[in-house]
N, C-alpha and C. Protein backbone atom coordinates (compact mmCIF):
# COMPACT_ATOMS: atom_id res chain seq x y z
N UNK A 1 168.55 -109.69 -127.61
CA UNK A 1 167.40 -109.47 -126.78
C UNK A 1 166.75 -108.16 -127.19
N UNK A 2 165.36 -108.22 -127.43
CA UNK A 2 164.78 -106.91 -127.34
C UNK A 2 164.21 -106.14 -126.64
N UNK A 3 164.45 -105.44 -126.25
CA UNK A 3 164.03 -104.07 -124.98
C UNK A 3 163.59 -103.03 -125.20
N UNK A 4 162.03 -103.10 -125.22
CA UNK A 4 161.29 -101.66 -125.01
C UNK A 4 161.15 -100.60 -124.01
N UNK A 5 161.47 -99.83 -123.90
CA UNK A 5 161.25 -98.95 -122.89
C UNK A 5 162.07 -97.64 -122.80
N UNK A 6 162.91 -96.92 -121.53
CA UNK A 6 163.46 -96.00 -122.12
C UNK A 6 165.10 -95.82 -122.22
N UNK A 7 165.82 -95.08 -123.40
CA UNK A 7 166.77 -95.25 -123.69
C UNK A 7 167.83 -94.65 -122.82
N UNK A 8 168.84 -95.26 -122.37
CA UNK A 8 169.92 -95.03 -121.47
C UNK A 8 170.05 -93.62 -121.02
N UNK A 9 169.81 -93.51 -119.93
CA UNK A 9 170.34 -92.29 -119.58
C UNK A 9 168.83 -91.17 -119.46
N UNK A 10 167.63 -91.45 -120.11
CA UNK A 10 166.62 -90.74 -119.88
C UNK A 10 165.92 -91.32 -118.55
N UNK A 11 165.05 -90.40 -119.30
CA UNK A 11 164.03 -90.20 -117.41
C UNK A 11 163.16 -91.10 -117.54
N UNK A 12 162.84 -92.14 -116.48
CA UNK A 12 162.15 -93.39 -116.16
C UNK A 12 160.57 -93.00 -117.42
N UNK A 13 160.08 -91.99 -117.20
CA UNK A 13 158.96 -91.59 -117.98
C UNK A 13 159.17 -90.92 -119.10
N UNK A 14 160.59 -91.42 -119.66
CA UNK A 14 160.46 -90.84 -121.14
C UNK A 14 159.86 -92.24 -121.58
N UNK A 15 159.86 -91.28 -123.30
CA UNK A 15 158.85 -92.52 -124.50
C UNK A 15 159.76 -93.51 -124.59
N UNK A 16 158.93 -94.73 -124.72
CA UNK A 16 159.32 -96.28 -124.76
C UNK A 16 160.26 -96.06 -126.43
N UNK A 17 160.97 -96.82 -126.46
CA UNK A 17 161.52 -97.10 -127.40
C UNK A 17 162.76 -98.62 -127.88
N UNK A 18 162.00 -99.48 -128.94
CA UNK A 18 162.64 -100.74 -128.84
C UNK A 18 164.42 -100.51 -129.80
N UNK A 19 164.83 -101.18 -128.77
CA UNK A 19 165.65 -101.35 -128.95
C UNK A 19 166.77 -102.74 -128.85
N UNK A 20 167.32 -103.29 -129.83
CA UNK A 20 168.30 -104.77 -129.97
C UNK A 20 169.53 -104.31 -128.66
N UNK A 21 169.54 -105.74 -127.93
CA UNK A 21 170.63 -105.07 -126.70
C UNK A 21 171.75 -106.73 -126.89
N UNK A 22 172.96 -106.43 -127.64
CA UNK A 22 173.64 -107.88 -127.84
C UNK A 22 174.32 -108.03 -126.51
N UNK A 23 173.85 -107.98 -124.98
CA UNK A 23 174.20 -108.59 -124.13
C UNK A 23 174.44 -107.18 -123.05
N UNK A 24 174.82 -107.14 -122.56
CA UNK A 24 174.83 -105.75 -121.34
C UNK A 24 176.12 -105.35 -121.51
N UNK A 25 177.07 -106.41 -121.29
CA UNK A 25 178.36 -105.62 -121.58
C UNK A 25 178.77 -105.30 -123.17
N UNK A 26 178.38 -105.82 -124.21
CA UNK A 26 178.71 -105.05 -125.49
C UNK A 26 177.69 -104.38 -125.76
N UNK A 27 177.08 -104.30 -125.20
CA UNK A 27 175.87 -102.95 -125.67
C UNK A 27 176.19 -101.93 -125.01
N UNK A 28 176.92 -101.66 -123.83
CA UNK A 28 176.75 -100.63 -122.91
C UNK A 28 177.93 -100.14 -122.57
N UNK A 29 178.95 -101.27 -121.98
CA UNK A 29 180.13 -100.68 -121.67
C UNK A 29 181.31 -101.04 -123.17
N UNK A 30 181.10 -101.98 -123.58
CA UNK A 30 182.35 -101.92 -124.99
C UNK A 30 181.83 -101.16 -125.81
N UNK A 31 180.40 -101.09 -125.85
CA UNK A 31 180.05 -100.29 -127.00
C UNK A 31 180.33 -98.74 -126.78
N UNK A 32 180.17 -98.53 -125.31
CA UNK A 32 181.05 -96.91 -124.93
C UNK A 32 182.05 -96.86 -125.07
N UNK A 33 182.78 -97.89 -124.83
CA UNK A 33 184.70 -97.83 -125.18
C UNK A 33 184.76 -97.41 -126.67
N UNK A 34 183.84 -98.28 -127.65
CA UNK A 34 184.33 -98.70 -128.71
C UNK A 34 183.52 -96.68 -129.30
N UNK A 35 182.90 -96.30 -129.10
CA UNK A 35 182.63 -95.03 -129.35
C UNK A 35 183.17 -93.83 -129.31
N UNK A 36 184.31 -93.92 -127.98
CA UNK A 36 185.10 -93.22 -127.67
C UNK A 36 186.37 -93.08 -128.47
N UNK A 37 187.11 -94.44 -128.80
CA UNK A 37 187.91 -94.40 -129.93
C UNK A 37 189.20 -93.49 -129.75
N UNK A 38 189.89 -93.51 -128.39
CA UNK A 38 190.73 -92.09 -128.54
C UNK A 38 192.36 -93.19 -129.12
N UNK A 39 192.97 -92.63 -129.48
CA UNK A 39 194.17 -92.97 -130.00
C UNK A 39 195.17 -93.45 -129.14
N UNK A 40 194.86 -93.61 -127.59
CA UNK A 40 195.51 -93.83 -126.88
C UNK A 40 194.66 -94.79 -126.12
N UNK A 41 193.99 -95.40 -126.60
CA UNK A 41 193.53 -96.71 -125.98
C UNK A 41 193.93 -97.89 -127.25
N UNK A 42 195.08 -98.39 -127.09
CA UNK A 42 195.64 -99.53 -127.61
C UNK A 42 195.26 -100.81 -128.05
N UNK A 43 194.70 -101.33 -127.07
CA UNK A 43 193.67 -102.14 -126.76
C UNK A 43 192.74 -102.70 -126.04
N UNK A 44 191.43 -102.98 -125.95
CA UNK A 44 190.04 -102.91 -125.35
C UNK A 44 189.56 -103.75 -125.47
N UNK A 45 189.08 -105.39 -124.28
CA UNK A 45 188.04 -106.15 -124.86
C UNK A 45 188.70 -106.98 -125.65
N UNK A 46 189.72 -106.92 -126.53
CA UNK A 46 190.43 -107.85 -127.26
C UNK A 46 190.69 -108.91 -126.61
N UNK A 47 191.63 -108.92 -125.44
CA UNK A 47 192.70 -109.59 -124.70
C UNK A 47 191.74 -109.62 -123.20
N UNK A 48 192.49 -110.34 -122.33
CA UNK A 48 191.74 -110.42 -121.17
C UNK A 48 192.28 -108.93 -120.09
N UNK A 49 193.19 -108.22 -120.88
CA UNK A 49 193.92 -106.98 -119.95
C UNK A 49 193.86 -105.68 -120.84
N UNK A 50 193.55 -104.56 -120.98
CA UNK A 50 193.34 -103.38 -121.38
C UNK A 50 194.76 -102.53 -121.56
N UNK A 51 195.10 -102.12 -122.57
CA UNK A 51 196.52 -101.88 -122.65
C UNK A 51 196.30 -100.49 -123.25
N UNK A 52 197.26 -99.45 -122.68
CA UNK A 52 196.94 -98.00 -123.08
C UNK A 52 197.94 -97.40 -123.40
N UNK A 53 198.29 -96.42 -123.83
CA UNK A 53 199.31 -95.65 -123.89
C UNK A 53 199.97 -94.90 -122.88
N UNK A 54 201.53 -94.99 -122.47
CA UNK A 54 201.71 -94.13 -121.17
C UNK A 54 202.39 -92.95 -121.66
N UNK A 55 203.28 -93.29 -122.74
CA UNK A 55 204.21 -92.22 -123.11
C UNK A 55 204.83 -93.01 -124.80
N UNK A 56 205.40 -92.22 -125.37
CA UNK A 56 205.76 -92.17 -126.80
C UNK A 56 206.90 -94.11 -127.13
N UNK A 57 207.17 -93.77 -125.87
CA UNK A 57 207.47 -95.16 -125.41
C UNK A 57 207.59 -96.61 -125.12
N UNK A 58 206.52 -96.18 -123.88
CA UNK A 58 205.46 -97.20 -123.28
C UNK A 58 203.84 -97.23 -123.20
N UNK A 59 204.15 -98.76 -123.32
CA UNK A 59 202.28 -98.57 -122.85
C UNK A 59 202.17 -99.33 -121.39
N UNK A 60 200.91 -99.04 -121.06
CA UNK A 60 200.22 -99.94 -119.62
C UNK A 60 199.41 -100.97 -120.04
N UNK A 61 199.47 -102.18 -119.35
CA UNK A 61 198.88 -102.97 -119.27
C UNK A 61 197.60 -103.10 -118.01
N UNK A 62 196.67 -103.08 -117.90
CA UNK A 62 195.75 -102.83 -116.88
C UNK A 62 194.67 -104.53 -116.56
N UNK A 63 194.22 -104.45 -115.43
CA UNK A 63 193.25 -106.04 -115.40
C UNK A 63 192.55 -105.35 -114.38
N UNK A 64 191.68 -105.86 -114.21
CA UNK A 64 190.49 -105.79 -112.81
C UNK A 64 190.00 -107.31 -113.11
N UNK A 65 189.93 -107.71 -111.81
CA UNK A 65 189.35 -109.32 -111.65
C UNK A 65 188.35 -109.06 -110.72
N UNK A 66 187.08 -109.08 -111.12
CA UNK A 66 185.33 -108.81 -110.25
C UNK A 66 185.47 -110.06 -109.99
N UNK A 67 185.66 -111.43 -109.87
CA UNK A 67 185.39 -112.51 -109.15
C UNK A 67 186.41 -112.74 -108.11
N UNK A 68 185.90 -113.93 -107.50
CA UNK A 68 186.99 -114.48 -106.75
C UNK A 68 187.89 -113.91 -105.59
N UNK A 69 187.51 -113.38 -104.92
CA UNK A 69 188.53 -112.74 -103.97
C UNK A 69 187.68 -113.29 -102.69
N UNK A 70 188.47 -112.96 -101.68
CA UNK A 70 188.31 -113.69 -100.43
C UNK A 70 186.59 -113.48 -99.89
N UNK A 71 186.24 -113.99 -99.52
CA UNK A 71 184.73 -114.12 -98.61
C UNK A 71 184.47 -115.27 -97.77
N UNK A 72 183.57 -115.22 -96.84
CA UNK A 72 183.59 -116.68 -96.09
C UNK A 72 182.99 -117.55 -96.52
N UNK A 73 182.66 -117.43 -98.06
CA UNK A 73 182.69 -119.08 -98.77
C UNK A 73 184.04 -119.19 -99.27
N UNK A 74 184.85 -118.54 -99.71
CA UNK A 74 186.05 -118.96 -100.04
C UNK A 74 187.17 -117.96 -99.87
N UNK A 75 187.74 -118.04 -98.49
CA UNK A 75 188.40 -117.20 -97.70
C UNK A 75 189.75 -116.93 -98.59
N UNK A 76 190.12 -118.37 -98.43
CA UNK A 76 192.17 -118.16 -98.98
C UNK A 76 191.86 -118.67 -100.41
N UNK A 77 191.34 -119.37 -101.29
CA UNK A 77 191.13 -119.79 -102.34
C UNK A 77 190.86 -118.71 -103.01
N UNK A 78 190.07 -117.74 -102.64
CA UNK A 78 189.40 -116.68 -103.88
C UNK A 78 190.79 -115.76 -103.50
N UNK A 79 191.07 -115.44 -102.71
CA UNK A 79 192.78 -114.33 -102.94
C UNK A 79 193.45 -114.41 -103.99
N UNK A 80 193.73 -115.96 -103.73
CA UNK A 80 194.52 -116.36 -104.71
C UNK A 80 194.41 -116.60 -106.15
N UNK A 81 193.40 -116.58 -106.73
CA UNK A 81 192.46 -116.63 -107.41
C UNK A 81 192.17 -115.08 -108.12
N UNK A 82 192.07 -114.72 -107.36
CA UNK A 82 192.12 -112.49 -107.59
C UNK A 82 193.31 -112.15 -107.94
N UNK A 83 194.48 -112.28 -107.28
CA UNK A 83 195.58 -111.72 -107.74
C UNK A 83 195.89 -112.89 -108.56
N UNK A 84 196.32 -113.90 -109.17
CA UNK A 84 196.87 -114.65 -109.53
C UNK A 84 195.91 -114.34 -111.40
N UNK A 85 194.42 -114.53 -111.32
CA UNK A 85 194.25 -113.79 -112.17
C UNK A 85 194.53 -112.79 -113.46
N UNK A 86 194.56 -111.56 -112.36
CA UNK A 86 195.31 -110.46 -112.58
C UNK A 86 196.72 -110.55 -113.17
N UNK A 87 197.45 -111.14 -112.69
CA UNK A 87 198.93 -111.48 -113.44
C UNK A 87 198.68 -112.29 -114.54
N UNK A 88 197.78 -113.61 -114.79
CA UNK A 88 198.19 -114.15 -115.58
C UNK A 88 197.79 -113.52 -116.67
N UNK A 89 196.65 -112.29 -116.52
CA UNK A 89 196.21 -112.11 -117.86
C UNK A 89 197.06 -110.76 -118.14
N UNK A 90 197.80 -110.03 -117.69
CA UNK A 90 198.82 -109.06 -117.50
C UNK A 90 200.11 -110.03 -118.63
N UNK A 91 200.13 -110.94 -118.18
CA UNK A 91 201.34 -111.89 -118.42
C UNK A 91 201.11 -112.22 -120.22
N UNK A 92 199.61 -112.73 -120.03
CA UNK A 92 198.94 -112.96 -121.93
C UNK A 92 199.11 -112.11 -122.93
N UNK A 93 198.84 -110.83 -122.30
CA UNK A 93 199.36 -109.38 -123.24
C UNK A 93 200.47 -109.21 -123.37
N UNK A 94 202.06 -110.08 -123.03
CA UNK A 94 202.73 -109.79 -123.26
C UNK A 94 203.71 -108.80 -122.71
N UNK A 95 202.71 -108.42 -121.00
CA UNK A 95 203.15 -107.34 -120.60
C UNK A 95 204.34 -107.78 -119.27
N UNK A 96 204.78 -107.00 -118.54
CA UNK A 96 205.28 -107.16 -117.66
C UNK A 96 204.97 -106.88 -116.41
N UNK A 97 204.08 -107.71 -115.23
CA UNK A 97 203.94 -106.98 -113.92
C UNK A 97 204.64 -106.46 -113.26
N UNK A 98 204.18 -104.92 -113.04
CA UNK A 98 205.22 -104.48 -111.89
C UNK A 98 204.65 -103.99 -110.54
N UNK A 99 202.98 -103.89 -110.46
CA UNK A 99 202.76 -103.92 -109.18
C UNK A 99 201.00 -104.65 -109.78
N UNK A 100 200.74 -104.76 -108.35
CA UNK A 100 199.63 -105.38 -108.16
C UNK A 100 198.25 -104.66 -106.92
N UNK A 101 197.35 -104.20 -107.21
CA UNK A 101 196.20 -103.59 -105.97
C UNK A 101 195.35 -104.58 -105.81
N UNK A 102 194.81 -104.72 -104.44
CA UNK A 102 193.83 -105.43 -104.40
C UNK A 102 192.86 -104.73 -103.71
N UNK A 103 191.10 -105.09 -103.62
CA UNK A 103 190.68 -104.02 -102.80
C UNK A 103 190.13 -105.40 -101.61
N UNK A 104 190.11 -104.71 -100.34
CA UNK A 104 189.65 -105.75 -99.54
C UNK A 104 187.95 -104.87 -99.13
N UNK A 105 187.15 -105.99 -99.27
CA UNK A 105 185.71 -105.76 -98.71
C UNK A 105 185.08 -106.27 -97.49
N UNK A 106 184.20 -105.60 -96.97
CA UNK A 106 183.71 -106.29 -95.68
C UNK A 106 181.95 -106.53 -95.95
N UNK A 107 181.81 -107.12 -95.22
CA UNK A 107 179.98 -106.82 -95.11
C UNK A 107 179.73 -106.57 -93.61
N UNK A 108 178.79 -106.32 -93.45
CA UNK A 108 177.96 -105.95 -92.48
C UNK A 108 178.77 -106.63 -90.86
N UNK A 109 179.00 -105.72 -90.47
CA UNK A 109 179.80 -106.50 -89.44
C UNK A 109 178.94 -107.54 -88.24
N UNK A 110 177.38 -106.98 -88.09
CA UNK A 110 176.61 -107.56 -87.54
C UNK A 110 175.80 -108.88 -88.03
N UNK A 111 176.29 -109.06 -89.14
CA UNK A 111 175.30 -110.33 -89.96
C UNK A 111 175.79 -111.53 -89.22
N UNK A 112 174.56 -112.45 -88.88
CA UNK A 112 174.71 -113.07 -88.10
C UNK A 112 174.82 -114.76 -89.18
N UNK A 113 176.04 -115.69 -87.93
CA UNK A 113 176.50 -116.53 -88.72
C UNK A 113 175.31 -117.18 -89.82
N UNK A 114 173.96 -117.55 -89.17
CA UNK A 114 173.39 -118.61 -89.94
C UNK A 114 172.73 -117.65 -91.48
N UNK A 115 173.57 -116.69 -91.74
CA UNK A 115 173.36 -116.21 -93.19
C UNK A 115 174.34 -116.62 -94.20
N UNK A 116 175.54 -117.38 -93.44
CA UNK A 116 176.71 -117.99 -94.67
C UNK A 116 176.52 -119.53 -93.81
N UNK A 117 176.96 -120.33 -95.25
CA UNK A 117 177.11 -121.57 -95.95
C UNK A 117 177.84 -122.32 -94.77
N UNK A 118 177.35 -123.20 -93.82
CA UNK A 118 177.47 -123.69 -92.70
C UNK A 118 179.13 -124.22 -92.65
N UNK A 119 179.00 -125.29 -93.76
CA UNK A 119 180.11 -125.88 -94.07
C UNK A 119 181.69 -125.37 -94.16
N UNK A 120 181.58 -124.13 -94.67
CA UNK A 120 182.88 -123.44 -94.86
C UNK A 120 182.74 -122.05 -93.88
N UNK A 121 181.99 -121.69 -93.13
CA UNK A 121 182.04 -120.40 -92.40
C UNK A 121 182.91 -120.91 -90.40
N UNK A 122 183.65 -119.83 -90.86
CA UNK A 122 184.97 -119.91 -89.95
C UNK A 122 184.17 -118.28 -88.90
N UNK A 123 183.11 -117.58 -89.53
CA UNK A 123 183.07 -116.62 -88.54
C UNK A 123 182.74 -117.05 -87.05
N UNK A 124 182.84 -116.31 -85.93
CA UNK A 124 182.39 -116.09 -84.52
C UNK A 124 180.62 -116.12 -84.16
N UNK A 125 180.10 -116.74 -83.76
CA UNK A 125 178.37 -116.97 -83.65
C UNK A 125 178.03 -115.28 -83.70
């Protein structure tokens, strides 16, 4: 994709400038990983889990799963789905799980029911 305008990190009214963007995440965030280059990032982007160095030793195996976690379209399905995730691709690297975080989110405590999906919403009117 090509994108004129201004380059990352300047001021909305700096000079336009075109630039090739091969997708948002390898242009922006792998391509910052891949810039950084420190000797203790193992592996990046390869695998579905990020594996680092802990000590002369060991390394870490790391995951974040942005989909799927609980909401009132898919309350118990997306949990499971989030953590289960997380392990299996922990598991692909070869690594070993030994703990697991999850973050729990809320929305707006006042949003009223007829803003979620009739069919599957379990909230209170």
């Amino acid at each position: 994709m090509d994108y004129t305008g201004p380059l990352p990190g300047a001021d909305a009214g700096a000079k336009s400038t075109r630039q090739q963007i091969d997708g948002l995440l390898n242009t922006y965030i792998r391509g910052a990983t891949d810039q950084v280059r420190k000797p203790w990032i193992r592996s990046a982007f390869v695998d579905n889990a990020g594996i680092i160095a802990f000590d002369e030793k060991w390394d870490i195996a790391f995951k974040l799963e942005t989909h799927n976690h609980p909401s009132a379209i898919e309350p118990f399905g997306g949990a499971n789905t989030g953590v289960g995730g997380v392990v299996r691709d922990i598991l692909g690297v070869s690594a070993r799980p030994i703990a697991n975080t999850d973050v729990l989110c809320f929305g707006p405590h006042n949003c009223p029911k007829r803003n979620y999906p009739p069919e599957r919403c379990t909230l209170a009117a």
